[in-house]
C-alpha atoms as a PDB file:
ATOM      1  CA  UNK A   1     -20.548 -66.705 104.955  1.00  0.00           C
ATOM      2  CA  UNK A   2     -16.853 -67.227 105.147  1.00  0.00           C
ATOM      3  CA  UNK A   3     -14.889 -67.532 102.350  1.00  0.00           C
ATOM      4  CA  UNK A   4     -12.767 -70.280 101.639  1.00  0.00           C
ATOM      5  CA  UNK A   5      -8.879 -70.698 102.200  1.00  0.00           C
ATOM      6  CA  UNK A   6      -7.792 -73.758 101.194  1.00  0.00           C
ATOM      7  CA  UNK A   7      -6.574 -74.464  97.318  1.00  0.00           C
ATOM      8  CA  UNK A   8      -8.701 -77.354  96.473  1.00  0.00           C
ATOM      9  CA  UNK A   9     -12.008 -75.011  96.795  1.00  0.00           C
ATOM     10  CA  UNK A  10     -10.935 -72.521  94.450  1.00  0.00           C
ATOM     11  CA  UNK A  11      -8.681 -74.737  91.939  1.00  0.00           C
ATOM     12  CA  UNK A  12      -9.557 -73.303  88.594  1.00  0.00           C
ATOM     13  CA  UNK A  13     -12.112 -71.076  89.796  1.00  0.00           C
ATOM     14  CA  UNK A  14     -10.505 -67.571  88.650  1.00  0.00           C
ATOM     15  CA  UNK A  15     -10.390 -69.623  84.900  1.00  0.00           C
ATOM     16  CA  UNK A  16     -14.161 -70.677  85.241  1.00  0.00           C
ATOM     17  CA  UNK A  17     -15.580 -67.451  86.119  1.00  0.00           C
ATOM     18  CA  UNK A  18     -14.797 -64.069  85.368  1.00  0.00           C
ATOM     19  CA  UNK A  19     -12.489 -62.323  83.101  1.00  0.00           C
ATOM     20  CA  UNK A  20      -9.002 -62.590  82.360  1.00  0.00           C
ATOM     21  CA  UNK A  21      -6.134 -60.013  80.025  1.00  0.00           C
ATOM     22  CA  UNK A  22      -2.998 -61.183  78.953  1.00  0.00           C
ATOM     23  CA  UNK A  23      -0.550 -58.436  78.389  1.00  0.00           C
ATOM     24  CA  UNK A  24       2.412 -59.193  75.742  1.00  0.00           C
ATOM     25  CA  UNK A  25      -0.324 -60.370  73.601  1.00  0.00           C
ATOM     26  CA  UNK A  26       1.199 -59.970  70.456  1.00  0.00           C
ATOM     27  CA  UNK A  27       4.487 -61.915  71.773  1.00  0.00           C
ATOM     28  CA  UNK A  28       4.891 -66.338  70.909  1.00  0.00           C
ATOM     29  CA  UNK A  29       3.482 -66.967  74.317  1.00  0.00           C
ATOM     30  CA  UNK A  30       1.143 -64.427  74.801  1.00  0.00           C
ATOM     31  CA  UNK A  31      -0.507 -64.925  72.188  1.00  0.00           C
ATOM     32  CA  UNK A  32      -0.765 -68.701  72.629  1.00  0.00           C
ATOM     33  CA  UNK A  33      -1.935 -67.842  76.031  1.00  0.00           C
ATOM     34  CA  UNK A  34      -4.974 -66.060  74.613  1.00  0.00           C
ATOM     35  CA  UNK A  35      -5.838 -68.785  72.071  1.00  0.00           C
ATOM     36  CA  UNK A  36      -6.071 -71.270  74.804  1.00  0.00           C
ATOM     37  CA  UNK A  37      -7.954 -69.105  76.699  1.00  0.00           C
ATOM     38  CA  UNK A  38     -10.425 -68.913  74.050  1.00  0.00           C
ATOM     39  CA  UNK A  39     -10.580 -72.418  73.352  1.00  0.00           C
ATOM     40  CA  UNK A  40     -10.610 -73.093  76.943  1.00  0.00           C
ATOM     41  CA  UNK A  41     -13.245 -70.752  78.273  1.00  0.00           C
ATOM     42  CA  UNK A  42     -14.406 -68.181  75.429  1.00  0.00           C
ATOM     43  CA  UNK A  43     -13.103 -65.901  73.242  1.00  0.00           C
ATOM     44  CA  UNK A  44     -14.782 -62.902  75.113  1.00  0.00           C
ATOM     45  CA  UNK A  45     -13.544 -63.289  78.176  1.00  0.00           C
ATOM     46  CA  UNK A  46     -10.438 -62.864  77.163  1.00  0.00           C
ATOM     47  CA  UNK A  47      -8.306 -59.644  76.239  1.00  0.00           C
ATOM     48  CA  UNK A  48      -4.790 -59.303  75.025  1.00  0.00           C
ATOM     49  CA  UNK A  49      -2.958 -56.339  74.947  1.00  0.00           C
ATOM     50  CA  UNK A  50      -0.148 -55.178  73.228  1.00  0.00           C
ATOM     51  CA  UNK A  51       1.877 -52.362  71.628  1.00  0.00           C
ATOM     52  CA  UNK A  52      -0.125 -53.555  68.868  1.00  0.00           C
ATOM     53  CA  UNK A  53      -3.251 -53.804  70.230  1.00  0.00           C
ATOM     54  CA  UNK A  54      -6.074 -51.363  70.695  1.00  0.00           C
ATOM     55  CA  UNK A  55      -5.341 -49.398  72.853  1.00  0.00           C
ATOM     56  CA  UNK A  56      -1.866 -50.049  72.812  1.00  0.00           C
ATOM     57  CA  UNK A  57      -0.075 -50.871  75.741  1.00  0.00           C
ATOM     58  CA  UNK A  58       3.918 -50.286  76.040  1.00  0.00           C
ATOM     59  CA  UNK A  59       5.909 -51.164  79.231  1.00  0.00           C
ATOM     60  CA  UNK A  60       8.098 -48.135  78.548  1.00  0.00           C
ATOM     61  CA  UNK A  61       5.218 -45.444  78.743  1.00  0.00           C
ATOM     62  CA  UNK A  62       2.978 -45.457  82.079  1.00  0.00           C
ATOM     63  CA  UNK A  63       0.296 -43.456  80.179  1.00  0.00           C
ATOM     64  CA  UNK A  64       0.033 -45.939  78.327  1.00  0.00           C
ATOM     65  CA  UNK A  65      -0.414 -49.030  81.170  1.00  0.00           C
ATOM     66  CA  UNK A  66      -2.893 -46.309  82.730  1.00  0.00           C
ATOM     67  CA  UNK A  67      -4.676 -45.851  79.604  1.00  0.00           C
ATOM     68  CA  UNK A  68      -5.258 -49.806  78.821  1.00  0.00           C
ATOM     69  CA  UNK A  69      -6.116 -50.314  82.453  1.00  0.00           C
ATOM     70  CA  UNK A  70      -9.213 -47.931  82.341  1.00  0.00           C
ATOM     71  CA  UNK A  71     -10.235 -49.532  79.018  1.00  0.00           C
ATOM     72  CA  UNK A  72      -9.767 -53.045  80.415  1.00  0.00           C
ATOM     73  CA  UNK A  73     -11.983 -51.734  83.337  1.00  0.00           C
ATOM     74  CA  UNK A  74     -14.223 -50.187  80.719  1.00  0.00           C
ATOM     75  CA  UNK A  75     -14.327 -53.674  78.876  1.00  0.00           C
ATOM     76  CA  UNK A  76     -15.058 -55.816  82.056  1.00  0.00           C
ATOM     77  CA  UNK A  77     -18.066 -53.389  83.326  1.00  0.00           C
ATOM     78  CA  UNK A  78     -19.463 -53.458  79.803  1.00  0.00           C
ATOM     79  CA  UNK A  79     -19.322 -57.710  80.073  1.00  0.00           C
ATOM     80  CA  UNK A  80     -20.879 -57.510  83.067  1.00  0.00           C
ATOM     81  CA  UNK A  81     -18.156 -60.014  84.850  1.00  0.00           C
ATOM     82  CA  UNK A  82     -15.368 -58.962  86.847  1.00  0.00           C
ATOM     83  CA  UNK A  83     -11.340 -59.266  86.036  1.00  0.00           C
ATOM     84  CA  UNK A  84     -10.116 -62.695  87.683  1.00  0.00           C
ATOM     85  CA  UNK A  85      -6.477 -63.011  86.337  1.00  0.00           C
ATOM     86  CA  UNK A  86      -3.854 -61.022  84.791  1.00  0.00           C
ATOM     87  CA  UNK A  87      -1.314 -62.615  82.900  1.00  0.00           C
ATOM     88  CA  UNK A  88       2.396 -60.941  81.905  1.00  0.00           C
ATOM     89  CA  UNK A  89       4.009 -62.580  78.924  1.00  0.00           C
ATOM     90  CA  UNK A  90       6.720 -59.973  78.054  1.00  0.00           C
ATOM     91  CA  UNK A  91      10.648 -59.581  78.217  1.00  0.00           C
ATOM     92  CA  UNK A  92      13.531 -58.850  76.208  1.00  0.00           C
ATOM     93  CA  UNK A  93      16.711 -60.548  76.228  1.00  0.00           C
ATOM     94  CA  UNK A  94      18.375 -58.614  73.447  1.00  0.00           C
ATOM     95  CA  UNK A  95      18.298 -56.406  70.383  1.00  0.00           C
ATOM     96  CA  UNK A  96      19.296 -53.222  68.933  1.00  0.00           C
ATOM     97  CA  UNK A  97      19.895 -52.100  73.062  1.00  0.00           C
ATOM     98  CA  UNK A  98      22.537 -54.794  72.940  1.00  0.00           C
ATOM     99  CA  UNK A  99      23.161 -58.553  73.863  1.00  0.00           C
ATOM    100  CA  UNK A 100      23.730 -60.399  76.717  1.00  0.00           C
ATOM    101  CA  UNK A 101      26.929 -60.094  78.508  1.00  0.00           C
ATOM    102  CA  UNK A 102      29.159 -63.191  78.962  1.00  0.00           C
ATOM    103  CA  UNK A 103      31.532 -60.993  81.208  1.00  0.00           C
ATOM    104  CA  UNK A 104      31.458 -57.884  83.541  1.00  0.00           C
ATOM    105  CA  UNK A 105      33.619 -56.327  81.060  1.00  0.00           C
ATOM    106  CA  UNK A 106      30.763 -56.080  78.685  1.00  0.00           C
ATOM    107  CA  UNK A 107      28.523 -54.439  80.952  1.00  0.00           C
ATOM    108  CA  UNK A 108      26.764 -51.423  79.222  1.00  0.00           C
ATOM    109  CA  UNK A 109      24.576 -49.020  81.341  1.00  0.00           C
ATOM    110  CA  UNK A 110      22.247 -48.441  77.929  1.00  0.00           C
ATOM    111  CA  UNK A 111      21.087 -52.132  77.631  1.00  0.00           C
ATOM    112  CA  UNK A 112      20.782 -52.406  81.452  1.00  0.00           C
ATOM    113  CA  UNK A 113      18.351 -49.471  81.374  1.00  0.00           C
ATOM    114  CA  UNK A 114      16.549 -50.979  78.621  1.00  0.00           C
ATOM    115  CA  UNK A 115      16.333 -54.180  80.248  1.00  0.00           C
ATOM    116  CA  UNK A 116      15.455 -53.181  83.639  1.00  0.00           C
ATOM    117  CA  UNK A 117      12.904 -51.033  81.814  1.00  0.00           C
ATOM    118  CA  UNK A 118      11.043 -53.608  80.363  1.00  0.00           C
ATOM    119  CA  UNK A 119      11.738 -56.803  82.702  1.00  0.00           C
ATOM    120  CA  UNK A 120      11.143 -55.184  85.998  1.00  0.00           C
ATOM    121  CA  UNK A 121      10.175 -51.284  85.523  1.00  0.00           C
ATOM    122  CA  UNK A 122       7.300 -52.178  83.154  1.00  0.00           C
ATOM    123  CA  UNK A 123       5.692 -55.005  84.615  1.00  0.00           C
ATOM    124  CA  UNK A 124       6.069 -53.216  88.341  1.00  0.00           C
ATOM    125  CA  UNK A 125       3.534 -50.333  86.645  1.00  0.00           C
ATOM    126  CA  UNK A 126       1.474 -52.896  85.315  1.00  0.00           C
ATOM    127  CA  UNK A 127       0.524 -54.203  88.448  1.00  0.00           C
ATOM    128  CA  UNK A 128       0.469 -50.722  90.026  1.00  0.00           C
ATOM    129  CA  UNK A 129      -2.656 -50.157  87.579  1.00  0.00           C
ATOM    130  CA  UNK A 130      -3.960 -53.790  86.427  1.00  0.00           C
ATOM    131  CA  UNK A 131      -4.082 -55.570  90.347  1.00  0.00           C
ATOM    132  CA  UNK A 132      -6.617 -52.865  91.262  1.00  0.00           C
ATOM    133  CA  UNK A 133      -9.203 -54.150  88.748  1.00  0.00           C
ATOM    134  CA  UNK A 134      -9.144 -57.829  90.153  1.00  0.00           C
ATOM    135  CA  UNK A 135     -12.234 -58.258  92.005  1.00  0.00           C
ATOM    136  CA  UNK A 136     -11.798 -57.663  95.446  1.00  0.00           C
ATOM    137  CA  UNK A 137     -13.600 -61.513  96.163  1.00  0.00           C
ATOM    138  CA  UNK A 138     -13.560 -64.984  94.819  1.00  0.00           C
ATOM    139  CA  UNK A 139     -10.481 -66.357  93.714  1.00  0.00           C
ATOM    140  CA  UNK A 140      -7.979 -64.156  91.643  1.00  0.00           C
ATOM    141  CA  UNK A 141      -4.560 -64.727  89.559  1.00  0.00           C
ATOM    142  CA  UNK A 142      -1.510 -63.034  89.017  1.00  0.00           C
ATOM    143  CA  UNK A 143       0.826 -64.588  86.762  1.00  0.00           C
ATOM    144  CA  UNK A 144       3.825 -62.669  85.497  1.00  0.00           C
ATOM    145  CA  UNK A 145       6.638 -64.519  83.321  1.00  0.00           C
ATOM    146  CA  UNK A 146      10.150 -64.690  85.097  1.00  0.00           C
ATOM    147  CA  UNK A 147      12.916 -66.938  84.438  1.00  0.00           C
ATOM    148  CA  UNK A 148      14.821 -69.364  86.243  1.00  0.00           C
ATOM    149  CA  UNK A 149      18.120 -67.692  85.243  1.00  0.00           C
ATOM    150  CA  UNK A 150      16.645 -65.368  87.542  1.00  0.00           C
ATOM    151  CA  UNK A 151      17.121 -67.476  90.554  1.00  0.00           C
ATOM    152  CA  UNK A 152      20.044 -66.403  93.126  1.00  0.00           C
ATOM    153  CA  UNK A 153      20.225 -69.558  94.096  1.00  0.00           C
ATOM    154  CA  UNK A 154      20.318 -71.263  90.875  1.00  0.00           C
ATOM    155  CA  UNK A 155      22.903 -69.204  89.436  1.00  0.00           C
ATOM    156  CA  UNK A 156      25.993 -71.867  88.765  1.00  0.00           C
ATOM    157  CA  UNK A 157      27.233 -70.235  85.435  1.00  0.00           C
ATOM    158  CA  UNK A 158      27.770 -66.538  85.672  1.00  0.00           C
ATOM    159  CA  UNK A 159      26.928 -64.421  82.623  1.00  0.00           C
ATOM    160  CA  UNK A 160      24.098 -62.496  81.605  1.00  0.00           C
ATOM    161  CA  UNK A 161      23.950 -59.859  83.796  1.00  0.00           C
ATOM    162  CA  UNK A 162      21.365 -57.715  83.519  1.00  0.00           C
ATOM    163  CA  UNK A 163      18.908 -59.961  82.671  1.00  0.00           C
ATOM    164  CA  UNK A 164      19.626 -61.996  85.463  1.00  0.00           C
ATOM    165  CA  UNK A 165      18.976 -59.048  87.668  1.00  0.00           C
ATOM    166  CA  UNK A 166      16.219 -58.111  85.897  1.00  0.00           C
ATOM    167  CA  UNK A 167      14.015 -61.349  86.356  1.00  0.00           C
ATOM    168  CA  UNK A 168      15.468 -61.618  89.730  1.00  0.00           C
ATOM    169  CA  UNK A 169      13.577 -58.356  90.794  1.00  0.00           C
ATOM    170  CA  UNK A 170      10.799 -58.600  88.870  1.00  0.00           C
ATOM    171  CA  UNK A 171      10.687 -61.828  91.500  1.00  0.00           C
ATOM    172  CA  UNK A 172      11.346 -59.561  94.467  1.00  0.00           C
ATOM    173  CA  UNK A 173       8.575 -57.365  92.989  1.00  0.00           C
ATOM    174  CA  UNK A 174       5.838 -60.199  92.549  1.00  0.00           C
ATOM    175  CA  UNK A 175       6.525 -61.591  95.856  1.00  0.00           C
ATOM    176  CA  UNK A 176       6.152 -58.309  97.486  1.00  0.00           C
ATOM    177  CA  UNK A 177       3.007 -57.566  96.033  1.00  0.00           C
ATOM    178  CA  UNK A 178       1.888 -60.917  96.660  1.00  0.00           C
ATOM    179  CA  UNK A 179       1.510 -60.190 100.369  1.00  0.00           C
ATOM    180  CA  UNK A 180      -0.514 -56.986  99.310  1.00  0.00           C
ATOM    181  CA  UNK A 181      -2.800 -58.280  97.092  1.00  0.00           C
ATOM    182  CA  UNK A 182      -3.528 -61.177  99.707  1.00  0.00           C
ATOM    183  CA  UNK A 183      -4.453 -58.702 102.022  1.00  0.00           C
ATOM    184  CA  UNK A 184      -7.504 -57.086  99.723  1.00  0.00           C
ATOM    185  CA  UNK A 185      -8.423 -60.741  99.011  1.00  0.00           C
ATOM    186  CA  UNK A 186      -7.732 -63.497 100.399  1.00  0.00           C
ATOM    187  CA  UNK A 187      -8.530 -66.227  97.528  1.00  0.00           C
ATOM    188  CA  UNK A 188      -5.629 -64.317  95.827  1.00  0.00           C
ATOM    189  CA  UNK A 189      -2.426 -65.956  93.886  1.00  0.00           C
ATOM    190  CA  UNK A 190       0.530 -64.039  92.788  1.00  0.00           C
ATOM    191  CA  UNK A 191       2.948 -65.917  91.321  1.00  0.00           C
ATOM    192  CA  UNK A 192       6.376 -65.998  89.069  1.00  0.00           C
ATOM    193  CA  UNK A 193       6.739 -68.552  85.633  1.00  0.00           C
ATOM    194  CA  UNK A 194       9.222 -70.071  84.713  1.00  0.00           C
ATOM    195  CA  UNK A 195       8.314 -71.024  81.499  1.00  0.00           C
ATOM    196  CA  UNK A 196      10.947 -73.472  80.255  1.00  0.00           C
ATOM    197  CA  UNK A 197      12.746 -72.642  76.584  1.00  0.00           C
ATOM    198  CA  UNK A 198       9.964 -71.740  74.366  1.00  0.00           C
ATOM    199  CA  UNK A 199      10.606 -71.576  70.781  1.00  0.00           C
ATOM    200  CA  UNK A 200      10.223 -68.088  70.155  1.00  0.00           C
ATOM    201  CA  UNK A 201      12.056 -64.940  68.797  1.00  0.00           C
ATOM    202  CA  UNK A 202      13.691 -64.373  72.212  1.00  0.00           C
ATOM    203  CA  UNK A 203      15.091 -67.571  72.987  1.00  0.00           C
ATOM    204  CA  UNK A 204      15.578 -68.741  69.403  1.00  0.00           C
ATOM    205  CA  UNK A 205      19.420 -67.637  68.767  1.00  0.00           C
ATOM    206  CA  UNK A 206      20.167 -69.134  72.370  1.00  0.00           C
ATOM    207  CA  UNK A 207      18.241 -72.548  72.107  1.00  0.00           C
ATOM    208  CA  UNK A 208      21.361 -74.497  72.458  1.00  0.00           C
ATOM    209  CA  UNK A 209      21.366 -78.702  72.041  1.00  0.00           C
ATOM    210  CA  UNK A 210      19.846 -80.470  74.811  1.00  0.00           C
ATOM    211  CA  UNK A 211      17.822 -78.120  75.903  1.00  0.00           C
ATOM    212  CA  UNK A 212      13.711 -79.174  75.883  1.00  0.00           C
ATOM    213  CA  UNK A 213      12.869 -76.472  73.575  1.00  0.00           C
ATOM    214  CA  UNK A 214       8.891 -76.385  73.356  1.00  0.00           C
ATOM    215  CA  UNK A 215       6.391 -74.659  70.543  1.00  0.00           C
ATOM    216  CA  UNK A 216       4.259 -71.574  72.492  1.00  0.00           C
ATOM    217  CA  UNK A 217       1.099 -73.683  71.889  1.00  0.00           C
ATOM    218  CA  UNK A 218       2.148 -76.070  73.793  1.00  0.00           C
ATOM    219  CA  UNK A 219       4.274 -74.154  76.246  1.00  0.00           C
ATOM    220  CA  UNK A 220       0.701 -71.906  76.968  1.00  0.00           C
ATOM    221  CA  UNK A 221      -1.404 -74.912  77.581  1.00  0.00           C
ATOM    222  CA  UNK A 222       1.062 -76.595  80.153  1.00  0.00           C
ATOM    223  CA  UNK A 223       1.633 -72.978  81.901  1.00  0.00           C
ATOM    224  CA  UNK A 224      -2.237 -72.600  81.534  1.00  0.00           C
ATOM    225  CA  UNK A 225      -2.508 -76.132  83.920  1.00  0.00           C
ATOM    226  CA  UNK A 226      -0.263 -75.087  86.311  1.00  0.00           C
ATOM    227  CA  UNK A 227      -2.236 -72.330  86.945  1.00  0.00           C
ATOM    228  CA  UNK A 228      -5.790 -73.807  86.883  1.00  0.00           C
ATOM    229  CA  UNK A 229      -4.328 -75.960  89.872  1.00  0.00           C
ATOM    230  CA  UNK A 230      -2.925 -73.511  91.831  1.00  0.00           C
ATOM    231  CA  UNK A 231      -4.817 -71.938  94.851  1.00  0.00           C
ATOM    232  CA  UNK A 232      -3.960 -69.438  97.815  1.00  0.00           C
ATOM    233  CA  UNK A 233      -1.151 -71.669  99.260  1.00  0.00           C
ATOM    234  CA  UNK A 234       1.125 -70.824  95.843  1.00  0.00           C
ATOM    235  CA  UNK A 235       0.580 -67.411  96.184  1.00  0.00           C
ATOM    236  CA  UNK A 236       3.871 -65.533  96.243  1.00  0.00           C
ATOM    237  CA  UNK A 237       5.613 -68.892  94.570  1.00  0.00           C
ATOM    238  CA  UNK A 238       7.916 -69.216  91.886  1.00  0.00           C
ATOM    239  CA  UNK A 239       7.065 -72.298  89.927  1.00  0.00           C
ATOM    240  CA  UNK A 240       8.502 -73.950  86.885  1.00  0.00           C
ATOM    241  CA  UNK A 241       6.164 -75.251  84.041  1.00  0.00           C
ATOM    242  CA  UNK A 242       5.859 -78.389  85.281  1.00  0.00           C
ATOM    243  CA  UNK A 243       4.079 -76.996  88.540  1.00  0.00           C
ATOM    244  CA  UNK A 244       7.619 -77.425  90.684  1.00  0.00           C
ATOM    245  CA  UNK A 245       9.047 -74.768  92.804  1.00  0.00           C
ATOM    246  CA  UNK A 246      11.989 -72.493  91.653  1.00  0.00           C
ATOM    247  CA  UNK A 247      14.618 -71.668  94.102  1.00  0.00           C
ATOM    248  CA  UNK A 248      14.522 -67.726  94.858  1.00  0.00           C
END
């Protein structure tokens, strides 16, 4: 029997059957992301992970991905279902590492470390050990969060620096493994999020007037629809959370 190609067969399918872990689970939008879930399709079929959770999962310590990884393989044998999507909620903008720059003369090779380590470095581990565990047939997801100040093209204001580059290769790095993972399966979608401003600790200080700042419930259920309509032809896209296409 061949399997099917075209997004309208397999619209929602990955949501409807299977398995799914959200990693940054303990995060405004992860965690919204796994309440939905629940509500949406069950409780038990979903896991979030965390440096909270148990096991613990930190994007700075590979033993760590590895570690959750086996237990998430552990946890979908034991269900009896297999893993259909993996979703990414994490980042950090600033903190004790340091803010970000409005100028090259602020640059500071501590905080770019730190933010390359967990906006691109962390996430490119987690799909070294999490993409294996998506079933090998039927429709799969990818979904890691990126940011449209991430976009090259986009960029018409300068500043912020390394997280910029940060979420611009975590982009490189999602489309690239796109093109893997669609050779293993070919009902697979591997995508970047732009999730809009969310009100949550990381975007709080910088929510500025005007901007459409949304609460993580509602910011996880309009991400969550985006995704439950996308099929192969979005895999290695960069969409906003309205479903529209990001310029790389």
């Amino acid at each position: 029997m061949t399997e099917p190609t075209s997004s309208t067969s397999t619209n929602n399918a990955w949501a409807a059957d299977g398995l799914t872990v959200v990693i940054g689970a303990s995060g405004g939008l992860g965690a919204a992301w796994v309440r939905e879930l629940g509500l949406r399709h069950g409780a038990q079929r979903v896991l979030g992970l965390s440096r909270q959770s148990q096991p613990p999962l930190d994007l700075t310590d590979e033993a760590t991905i590895a570690a959750a990884a086996q237990c998430t393989a552990q946890w979908a044998q034991a269900q009896g279902q297999p893993l259909r999507a993996l979703l990414l909620a994490t980042g950090f903008l600033y903190g004790p590492q340091g803010q970000p720059e409005r100028s090259f003369t602020q640059l500071d090779p501590g905080y770019l470390a730190h933010v390359f380590a967990i906006n691109t470095i962390g996430p490119a581990l987690v799909l070294k050990h999490f993409l294996p565990l998506l079933a090998n047939q039927g429709p799969v997801l990818a979904a890691l969060v990126s940011a449209k100040v991430g976009s090259i093209g986009d960029n018409a204001l300068g500043g912020w620096y390394g997280y910029r580059a940060s979420k611009a290769a975590l982009n490189q790095i999602v489309k690239t493994a796109s093109i893997e993972l669609a050779r293993r399966n070919r009902q697979a979608t591997c995508l970047a999020l732009h999730p809009g401003t969310v009100d949550t600790a990381l975007s709080q200080p910088f929510a500025k007037t005007g901007l459409q700042v949304r609460p993580a419930d509602v910011a996880a259920a309009e991400l969550l629809d985006v995704l439950e309509a996308c099929g192969p032809d979005k895999n290695g896209a960069f969409l906003d959370w309205k479903g529209e296409g990001v310029v790389w």
